[in-house]
C-alpha atoms as a PDB file:
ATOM      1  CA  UNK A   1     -77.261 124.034 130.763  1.00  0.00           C
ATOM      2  CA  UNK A   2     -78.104 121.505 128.274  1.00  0.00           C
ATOM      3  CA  UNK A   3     -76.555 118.994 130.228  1.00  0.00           C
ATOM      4  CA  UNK A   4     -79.105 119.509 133.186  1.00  0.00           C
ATOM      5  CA  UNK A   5     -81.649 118.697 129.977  1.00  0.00           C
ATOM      6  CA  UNK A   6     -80.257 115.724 129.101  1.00  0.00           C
ATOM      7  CA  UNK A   7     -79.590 114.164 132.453  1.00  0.00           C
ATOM      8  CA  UNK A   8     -83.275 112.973 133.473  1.00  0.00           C
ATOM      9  CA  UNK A   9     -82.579 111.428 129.982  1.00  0.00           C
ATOM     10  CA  UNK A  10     -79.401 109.465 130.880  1.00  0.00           C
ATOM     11  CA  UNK A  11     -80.736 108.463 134.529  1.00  0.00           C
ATOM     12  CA  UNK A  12     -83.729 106.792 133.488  1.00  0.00           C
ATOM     13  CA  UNK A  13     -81.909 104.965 131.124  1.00  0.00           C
ATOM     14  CA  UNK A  14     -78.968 104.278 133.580  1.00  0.00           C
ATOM     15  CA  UNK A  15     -82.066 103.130 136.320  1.00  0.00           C
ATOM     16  CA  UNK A  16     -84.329 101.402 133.409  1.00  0.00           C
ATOM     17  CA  UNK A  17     -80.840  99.260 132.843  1.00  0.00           C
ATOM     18  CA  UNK A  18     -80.356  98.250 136.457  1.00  0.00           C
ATOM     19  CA  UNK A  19     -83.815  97.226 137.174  1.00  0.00           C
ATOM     20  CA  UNK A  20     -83.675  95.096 133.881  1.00  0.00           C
ATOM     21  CA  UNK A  21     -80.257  93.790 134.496  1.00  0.00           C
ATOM     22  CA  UNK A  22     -80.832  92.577 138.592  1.00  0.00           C
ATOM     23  CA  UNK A  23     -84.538  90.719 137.641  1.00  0.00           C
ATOM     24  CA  UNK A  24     -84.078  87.202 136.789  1.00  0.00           C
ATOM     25  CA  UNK A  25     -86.882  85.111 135.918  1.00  0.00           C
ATOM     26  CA  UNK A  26     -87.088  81.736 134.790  1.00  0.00           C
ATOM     27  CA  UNK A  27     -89.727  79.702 133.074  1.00  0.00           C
ATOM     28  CA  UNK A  28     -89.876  75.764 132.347  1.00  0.00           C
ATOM     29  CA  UNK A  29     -91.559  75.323 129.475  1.00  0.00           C
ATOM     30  CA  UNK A  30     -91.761  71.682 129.420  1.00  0.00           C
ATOM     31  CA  UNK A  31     -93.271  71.217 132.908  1.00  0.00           C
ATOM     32  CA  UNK A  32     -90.679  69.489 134.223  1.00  0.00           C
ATOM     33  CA  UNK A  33     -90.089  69.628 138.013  1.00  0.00           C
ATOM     34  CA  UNK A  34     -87.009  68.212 138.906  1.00  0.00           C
ATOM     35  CA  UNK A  35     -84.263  69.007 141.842  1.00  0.00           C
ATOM     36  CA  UNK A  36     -81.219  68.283 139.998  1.00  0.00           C
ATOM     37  CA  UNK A  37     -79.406  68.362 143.178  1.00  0.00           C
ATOM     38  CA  UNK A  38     -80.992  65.751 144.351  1.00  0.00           C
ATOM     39  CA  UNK A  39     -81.676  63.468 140.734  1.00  0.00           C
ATOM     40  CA  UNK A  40     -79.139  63.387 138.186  1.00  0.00           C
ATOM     41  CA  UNK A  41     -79.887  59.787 136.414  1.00  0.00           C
ATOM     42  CA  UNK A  42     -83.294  58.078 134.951  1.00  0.00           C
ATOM     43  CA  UNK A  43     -82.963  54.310 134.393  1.00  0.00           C
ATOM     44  CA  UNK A  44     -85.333  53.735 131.743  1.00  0.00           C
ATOM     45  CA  UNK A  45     -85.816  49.817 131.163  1.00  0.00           C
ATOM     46  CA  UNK A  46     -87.209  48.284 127.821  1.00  0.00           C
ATOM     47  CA  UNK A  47     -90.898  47.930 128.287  1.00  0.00           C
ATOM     48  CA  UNK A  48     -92.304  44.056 126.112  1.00  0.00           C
ATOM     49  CA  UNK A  49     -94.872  43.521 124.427  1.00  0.00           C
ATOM     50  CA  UNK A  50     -97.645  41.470 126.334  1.00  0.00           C
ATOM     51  CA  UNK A  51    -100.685  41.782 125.298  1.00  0.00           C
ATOM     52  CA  UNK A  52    -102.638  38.789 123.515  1.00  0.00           C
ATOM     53  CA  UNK A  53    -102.539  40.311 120.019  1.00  0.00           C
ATOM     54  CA  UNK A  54     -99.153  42.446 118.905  1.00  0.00           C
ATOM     55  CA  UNK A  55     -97.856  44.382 116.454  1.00  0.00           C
ATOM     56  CA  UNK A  56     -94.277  44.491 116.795  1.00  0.00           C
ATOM     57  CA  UNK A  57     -93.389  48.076 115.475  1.00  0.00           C
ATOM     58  CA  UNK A  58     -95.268  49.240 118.813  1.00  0.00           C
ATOM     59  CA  UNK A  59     -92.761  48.130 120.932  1.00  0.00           C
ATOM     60  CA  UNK A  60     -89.912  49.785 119.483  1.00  0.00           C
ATOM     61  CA  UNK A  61     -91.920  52.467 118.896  1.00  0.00           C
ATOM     62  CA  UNK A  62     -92.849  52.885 122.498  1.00  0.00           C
ATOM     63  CA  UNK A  63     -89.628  52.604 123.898  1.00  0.00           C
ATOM     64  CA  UNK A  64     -87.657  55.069 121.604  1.00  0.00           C
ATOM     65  CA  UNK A  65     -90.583  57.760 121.907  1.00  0.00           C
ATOM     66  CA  UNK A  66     -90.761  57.598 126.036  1.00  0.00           C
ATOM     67  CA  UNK A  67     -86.605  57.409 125.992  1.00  0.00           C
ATOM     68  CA  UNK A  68     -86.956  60.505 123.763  1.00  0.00           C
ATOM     69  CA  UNK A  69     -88.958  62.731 125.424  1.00  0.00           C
ATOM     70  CA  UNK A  70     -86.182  62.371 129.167  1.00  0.00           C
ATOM     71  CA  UNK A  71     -83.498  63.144 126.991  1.00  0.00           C
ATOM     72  CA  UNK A  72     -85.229  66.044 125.214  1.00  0.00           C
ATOM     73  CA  UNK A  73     -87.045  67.614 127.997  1.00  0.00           C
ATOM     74  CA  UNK A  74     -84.865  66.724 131.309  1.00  0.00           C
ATOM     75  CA  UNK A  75     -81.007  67.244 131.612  1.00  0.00           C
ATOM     76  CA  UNK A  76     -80.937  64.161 133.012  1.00  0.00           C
ATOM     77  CA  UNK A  77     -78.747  61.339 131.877  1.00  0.00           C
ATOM     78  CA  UNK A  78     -80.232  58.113 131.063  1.00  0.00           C
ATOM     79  CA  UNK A  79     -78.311  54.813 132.811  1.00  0.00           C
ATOM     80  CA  UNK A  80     -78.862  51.377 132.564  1.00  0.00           C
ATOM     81  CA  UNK A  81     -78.591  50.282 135.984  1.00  0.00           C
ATOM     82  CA  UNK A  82     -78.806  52.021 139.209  1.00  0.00           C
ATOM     83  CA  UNK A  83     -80.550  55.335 138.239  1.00  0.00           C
ATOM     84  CA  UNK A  84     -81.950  57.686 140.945  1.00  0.00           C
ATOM     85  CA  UNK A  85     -85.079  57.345 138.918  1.00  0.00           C
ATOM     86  CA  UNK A  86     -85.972  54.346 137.796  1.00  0.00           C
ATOM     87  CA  UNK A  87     -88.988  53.646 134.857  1.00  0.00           C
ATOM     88  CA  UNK A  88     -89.996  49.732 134.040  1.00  0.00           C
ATOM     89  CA  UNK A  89     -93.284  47.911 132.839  1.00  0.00           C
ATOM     90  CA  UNK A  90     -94.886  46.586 129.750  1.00  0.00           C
ATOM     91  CA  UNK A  91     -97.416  47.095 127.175  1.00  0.00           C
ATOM     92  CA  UNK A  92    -100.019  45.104 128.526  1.00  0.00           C
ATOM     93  CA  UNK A  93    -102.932  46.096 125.808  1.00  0.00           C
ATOM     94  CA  UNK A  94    -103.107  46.118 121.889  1.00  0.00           C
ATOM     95  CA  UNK A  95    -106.855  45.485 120.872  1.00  0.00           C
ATOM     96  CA  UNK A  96    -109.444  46.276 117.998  1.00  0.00           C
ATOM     97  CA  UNK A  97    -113.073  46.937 119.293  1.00  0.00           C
ATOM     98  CA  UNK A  98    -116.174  47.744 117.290  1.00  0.00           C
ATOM     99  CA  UNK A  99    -117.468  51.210 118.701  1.00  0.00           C
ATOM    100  CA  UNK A 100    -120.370  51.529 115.743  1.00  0.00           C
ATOM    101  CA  UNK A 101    -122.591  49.445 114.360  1.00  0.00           C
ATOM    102  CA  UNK A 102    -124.647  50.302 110.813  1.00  0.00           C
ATOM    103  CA  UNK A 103    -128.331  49.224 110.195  1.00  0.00           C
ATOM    104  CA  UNK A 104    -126.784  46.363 108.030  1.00  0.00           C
ATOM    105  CA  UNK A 105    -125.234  45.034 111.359  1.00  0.00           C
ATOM    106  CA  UNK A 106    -121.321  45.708 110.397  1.00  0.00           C
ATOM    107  CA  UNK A 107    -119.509  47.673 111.925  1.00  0.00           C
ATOM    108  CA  UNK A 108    -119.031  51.500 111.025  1.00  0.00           C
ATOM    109  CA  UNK A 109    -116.231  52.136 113.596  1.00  0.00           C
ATOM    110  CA  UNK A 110    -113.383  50.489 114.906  1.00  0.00           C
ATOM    111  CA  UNK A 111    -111.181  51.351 117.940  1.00  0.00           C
ATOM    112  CA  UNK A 112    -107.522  50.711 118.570  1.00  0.00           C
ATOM    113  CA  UNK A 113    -106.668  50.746 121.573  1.00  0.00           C
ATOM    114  CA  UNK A 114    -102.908  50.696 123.561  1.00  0.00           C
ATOM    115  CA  UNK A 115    -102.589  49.936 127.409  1.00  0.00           C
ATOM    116  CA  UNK A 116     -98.905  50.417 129.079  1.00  0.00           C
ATOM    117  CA  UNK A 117     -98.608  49.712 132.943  1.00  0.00           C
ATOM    118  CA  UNK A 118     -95.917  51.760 134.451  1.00  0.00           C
ATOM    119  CA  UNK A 119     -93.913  51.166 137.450  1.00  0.00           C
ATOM    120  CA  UNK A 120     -92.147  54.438 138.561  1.00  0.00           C
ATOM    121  CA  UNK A 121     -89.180  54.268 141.774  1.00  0.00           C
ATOM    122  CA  UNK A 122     -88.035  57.878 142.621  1.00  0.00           C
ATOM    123  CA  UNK A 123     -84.922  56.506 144.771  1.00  0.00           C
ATOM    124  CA  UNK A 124     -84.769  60.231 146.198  1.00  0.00           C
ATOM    125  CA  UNK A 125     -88.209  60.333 147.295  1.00  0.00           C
ATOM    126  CA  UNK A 126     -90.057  56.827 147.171  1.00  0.00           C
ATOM    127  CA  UNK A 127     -93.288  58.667 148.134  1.00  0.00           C
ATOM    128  CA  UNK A 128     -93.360  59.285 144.729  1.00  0.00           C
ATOM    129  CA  UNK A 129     -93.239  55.862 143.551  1.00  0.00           C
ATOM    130  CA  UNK A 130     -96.504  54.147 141.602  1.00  0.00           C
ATOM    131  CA  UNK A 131     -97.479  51.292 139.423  1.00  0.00           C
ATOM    132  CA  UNK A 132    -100.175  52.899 137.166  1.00  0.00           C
ATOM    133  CA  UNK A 133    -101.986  51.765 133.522  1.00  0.00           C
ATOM    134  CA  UNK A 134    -101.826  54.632 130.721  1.00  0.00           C
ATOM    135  CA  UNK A 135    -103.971  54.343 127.783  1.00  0.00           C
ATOM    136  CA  UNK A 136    -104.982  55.706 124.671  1.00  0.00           C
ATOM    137  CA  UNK A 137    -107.101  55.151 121.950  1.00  0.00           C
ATOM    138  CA  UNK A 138    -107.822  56.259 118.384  1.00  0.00           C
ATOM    139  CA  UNK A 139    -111.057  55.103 116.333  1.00  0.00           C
ATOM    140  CA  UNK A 140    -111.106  54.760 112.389  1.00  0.00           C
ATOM    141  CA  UNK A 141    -113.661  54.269 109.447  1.00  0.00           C
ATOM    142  CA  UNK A 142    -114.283  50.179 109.172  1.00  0.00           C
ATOM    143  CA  UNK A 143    -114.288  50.465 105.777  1.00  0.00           C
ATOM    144  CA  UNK A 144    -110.484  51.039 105.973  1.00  0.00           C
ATOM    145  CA  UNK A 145    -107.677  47.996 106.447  1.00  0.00           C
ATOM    146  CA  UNK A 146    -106.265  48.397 110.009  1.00  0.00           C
ATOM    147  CA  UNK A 147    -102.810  47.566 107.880  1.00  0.00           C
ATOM    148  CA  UNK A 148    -103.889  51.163 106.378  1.00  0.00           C
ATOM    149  CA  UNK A 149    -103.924  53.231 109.537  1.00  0.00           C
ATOM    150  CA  UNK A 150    -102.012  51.032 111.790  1.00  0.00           C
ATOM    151  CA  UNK A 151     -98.768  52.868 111.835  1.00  0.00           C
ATOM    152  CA  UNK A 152    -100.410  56.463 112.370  1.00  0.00           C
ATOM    153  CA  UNK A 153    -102.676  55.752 114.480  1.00  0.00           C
ATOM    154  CA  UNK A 154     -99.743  53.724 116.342  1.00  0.00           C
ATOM    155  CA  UNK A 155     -97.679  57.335 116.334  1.00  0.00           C
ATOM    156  CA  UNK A 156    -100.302  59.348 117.852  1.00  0.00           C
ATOM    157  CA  UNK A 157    -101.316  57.129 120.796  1.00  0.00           C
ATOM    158  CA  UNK A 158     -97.553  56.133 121.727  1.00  0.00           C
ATOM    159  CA  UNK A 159     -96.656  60.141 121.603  1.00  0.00           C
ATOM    160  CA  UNK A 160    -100.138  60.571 124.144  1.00  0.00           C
ATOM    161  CA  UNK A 161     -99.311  57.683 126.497  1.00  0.00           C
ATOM    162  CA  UNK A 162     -95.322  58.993 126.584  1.00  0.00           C
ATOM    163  CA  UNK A 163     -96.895  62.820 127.326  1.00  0.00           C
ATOM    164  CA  UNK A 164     -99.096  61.012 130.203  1.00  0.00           C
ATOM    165  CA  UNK A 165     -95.586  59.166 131.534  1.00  0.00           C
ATOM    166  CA  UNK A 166     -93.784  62.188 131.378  1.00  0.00           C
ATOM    167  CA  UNK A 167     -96.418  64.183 133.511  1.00  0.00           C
ATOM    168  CA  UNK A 168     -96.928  61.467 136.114  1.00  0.00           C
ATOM    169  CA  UNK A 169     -93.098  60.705 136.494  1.00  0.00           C
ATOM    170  CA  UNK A 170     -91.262  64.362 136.572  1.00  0.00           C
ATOM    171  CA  UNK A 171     -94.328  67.304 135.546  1.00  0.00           C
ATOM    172  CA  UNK A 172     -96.093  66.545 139.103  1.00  0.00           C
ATOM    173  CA  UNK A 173     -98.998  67.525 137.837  1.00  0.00           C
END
């Protein structure tokens, strides 16, 4: 008899086990959307410097973050020639604006600004090619040497524009 109690017991565990064992989901949680049947290789070329006024940390910078975030976020493997994917351009922008001006006529606000133009080749899907300019920006007190804030400000704007890459090339978003 107190086997008949204790075999509801054992058969909802038992079914609670095969419904949790058969259900497979899967989440991407870096957006990428990629057939790895289809892609298997990104050719990522070095992107110069060519904008009027340089700084020449940004380059290196630049090209180490966006080779970065394909090895960290895709499986797939970076060649220098021939890749199903291919990723080329330059950094076309590096520039200082005034965005305030105080009463005294000086400026209160300076922007720093960094402009890369892409040129993407899906060799699996060329309807997914583009040539497109990604930019960000980052103001800072006047009062303060760019020298100062270059290389932060530098960090944050190279990690945006790589993000923006990223999404346009493999995210499809």
């Amino acid at each position: 008899m107190d086997w008949i109690k204790q075999c509801p017991r054992f058969l909802l565990a038992l079914l609670t086990l095969l419904v949790v064992s058969s259900c497979a989901i899967s989440y991407k949680f870096n957006g990428a959307s990629i057939d790895y049947t289809k892609v298997s290789t990104i050719q990522i070329d070095y992107f110069p410097l060519k904008s009027m006024y340089n700084y020449s940390p940004l380059g290196t910078t630049f090209n180490e973050k966006l080779k970065d975030i394909y090895a960290a976020q895709t499986r797939l493997s970076q060649v220098k020639n021939g890749g199903d994917m291919i990723i080329s351009g330059e950094i076309t922008n590096y520039q200082q604006l005034n965005q305030a001006v105080k009463s005294d006529g000086y400026s209160s606000e300076t922007q720093l600004k960094v402009t890369v133009n892409v040129r993407f080749v899906n060799n699996t899907n060329h309807e997914e090619d583009f040539e497109q300019q990604f930019s960000a920006f980052r103001n800072y007190d006047s009062s303060l040497q760019l020298t100062s804030v270059q290389d932060g400000l530098i960090e944050e704007m190279v990690k945006e524009i790589v993000e923006q890459i990223f999404n346009a090339t493999v995210a499809n978003w």
